[in-house]
C-alpha atoms as a PDB file:
ATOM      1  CA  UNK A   1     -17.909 209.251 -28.083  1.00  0.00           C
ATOM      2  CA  UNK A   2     -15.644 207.359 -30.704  1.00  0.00           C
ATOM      3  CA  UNK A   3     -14.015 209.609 -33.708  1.00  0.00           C
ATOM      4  CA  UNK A   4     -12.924 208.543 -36.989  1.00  0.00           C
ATOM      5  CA  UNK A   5      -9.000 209.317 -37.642  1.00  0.00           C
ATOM      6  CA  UNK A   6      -7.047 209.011 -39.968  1.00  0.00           C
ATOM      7  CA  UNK A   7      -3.045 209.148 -38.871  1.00  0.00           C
ATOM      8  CA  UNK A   8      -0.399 209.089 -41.771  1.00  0.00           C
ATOM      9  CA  UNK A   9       3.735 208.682 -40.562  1.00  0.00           C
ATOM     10  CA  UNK A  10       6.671 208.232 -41.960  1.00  0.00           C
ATOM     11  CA  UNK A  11       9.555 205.952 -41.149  1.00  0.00           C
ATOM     12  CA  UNK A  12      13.176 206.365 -41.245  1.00  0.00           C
ATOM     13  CA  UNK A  13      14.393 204.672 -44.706  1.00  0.00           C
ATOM     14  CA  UNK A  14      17.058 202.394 -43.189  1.00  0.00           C
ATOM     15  CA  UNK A  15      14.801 199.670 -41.765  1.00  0.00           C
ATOM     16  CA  UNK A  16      14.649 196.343 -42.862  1.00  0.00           C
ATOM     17  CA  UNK A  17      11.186 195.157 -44.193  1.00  0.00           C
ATOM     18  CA  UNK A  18      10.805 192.968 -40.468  1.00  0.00           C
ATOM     19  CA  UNK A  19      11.688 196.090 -38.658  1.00  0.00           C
ATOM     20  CA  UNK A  20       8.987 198.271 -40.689  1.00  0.00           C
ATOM     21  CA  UNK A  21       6.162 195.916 -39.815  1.00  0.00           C
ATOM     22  CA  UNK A  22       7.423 195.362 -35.694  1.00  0.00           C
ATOM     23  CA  UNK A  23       6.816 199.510 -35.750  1.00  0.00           C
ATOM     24  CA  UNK A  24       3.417 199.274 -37.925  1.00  0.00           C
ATOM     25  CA  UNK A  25       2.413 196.633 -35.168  1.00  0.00           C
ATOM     26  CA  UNK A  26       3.640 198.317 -32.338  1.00  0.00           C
ATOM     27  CA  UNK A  27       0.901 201.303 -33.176  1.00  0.00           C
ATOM     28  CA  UNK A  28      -1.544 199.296 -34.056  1.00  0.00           C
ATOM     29  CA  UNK A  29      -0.929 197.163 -30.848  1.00  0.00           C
ATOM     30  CA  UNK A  30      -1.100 200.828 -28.503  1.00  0.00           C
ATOM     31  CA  UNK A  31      -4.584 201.649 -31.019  1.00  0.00           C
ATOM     32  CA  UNK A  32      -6.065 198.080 -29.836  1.00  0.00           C
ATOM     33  CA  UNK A  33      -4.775 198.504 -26.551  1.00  0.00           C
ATOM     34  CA  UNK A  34      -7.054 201.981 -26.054  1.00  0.00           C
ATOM     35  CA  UNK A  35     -10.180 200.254 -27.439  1.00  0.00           C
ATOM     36  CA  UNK A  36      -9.513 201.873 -30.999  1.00  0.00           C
ATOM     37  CA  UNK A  37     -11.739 200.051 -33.585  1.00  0.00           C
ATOM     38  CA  UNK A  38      -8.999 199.598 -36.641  1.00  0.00           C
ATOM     39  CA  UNK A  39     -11.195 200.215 -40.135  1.00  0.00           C
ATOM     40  CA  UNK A  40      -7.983 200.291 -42.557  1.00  0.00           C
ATOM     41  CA  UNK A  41      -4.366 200.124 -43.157  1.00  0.00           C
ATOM     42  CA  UNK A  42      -2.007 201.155 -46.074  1.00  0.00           C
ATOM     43  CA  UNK A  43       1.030 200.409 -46.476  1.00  0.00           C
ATOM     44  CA  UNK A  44       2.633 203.417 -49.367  1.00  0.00           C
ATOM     45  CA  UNK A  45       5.781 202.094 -49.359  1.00  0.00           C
ATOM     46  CA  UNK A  46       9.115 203.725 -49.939  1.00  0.00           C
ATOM     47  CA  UNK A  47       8.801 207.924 -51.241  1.00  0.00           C
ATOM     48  CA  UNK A  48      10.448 210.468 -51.963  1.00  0.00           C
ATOM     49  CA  UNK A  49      10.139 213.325 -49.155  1.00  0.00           C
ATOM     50  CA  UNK A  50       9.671 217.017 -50.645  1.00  0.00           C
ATOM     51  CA  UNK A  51      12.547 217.767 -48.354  1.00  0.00           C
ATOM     52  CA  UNK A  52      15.301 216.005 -46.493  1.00  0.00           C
ATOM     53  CA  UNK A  53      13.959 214.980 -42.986  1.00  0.00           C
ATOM     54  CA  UNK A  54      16.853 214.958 -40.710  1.00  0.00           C
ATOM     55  CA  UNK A  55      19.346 214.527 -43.537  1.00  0.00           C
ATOM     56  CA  UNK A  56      16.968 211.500 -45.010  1.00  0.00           C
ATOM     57  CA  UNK A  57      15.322 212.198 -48.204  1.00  0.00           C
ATOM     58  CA  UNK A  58      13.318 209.166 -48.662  1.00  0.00           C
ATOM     59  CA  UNK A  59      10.825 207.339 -46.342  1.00  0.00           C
ATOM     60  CA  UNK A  60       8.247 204.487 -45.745  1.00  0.00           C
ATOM     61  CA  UNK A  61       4.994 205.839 -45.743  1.00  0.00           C
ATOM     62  CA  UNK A  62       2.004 204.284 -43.424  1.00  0.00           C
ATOM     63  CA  UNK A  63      -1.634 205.221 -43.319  1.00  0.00           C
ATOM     64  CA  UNK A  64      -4.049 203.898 -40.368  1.00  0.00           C
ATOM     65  CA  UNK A  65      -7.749 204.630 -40.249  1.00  0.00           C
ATOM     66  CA  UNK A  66      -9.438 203.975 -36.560  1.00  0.00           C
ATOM     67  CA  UNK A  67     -12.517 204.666 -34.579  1.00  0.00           C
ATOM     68  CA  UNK A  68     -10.933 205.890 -31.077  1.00  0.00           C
ATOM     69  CA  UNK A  69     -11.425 207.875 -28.049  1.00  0.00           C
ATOM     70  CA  UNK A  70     -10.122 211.865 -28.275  1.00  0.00           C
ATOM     71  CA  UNK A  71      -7.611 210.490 -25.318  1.00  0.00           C
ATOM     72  CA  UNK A  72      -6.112 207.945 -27.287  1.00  0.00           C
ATOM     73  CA  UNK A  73      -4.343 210.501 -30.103  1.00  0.00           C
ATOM     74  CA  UNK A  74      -2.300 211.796 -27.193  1.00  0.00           C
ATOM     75  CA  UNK A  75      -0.784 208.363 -26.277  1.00  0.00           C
ATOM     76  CA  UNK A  76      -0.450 207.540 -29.636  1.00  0.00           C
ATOM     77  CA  UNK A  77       1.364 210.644 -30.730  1.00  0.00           C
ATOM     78  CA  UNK A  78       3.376 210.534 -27.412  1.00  0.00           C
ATOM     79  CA  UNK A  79       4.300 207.207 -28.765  1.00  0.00           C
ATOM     80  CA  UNK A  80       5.391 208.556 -32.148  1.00  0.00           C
ATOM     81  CA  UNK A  81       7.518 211.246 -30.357  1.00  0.00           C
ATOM     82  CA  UNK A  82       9.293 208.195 -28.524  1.00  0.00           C
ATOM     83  CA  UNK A  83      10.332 206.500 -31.215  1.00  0.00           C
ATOM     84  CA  UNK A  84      13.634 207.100 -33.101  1.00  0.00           C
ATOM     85  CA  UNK A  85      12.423 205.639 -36.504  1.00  0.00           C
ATOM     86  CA  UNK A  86       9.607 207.791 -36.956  1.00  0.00           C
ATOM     87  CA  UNK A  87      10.696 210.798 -38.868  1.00  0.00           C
ATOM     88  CA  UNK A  88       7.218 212.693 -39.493  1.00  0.00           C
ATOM     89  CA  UNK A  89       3.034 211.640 -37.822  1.00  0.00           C
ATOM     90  CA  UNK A  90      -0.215 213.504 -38.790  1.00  0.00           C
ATOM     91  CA  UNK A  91      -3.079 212.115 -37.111  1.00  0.00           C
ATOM     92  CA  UNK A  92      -6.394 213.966 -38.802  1.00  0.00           C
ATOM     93  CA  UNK A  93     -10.163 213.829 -37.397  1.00  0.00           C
ATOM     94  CA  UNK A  94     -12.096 212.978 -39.954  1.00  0.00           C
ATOM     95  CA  UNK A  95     -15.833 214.686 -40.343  1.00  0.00           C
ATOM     96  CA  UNK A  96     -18.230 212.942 -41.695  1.00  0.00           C
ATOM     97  CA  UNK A  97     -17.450 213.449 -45.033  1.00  0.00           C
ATOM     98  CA  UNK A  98     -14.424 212.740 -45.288  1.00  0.00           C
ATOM     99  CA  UNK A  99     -14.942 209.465 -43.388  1.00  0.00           C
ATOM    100  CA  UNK A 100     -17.589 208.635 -46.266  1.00  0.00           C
ATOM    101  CA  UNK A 101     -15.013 209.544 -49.277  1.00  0.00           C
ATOM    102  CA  UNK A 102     -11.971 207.298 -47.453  1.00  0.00           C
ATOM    103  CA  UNK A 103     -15.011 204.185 -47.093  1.00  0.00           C
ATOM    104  CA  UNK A 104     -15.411 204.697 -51.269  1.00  0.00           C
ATOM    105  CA  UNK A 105     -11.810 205.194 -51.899  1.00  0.00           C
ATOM    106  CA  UNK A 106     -11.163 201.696 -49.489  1.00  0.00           C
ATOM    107  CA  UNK A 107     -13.875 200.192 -51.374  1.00  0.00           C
ATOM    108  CA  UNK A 108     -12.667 201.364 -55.044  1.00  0.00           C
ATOM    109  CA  UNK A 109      -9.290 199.752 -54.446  1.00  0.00           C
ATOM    110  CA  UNK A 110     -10.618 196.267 -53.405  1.00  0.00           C
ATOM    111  CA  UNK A 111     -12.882 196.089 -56.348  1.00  0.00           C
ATOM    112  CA  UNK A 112      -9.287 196.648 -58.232  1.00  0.00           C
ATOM    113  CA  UNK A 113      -7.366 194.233 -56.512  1.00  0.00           C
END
């Protein structure tokens, strides 16, 4: 039975633009990897934190929306864990309404762009 999540994290502020996207396509890469179905991907971009994050008050913000097996999150957030230039990870299950309000909100922006 596949899911719809929705995982938001935040990465340490003193990577180069390269090293951003090798870590944005390192969890996509473990997401393909498990058979996750990517839907959408948002790159926020540099924010201020509401409070210093190991002494860092500032961060790149990512959001990635997938259809995935429950056993995936844990290797994916095991994989956040891991690595040192992730400061902050929230991976949310979305019900079904919420899946249907991120769809219009995707769908809203591209009629913008």
């Amino acid at each position: 039975m596949m899911n719809q999540y929705e995982t938001v994290f935040i990465l340490t502020p003193v990577l180069s633009d390269q090293q951003m996207k090798e870590t944005v396509e390192k969890f996509k890469g473990i997401l393909s990897a498990g058979g996750a179905e990517l839907i959408n991907e948002e790159n926020w971009g540099l924010k201020k934190l509401a409070y210093p994050i190991q002494k860092k008050s500032t961060g790149f913000y990512q959001l990635i929306e997938f259809k995935a097996e429950p056993a995936l999150i844990d290797k994916l957030e095991v994989a956040y864990r891991r690595d040192e230039r992730v400061i902050r990870f929230l991976t949310v299950k979305m019900e079904k309404y919420a899946a249907q309000y991120a769809e219009k909100r995707r769908n809203k922006f591209k009629k913008e762009d």
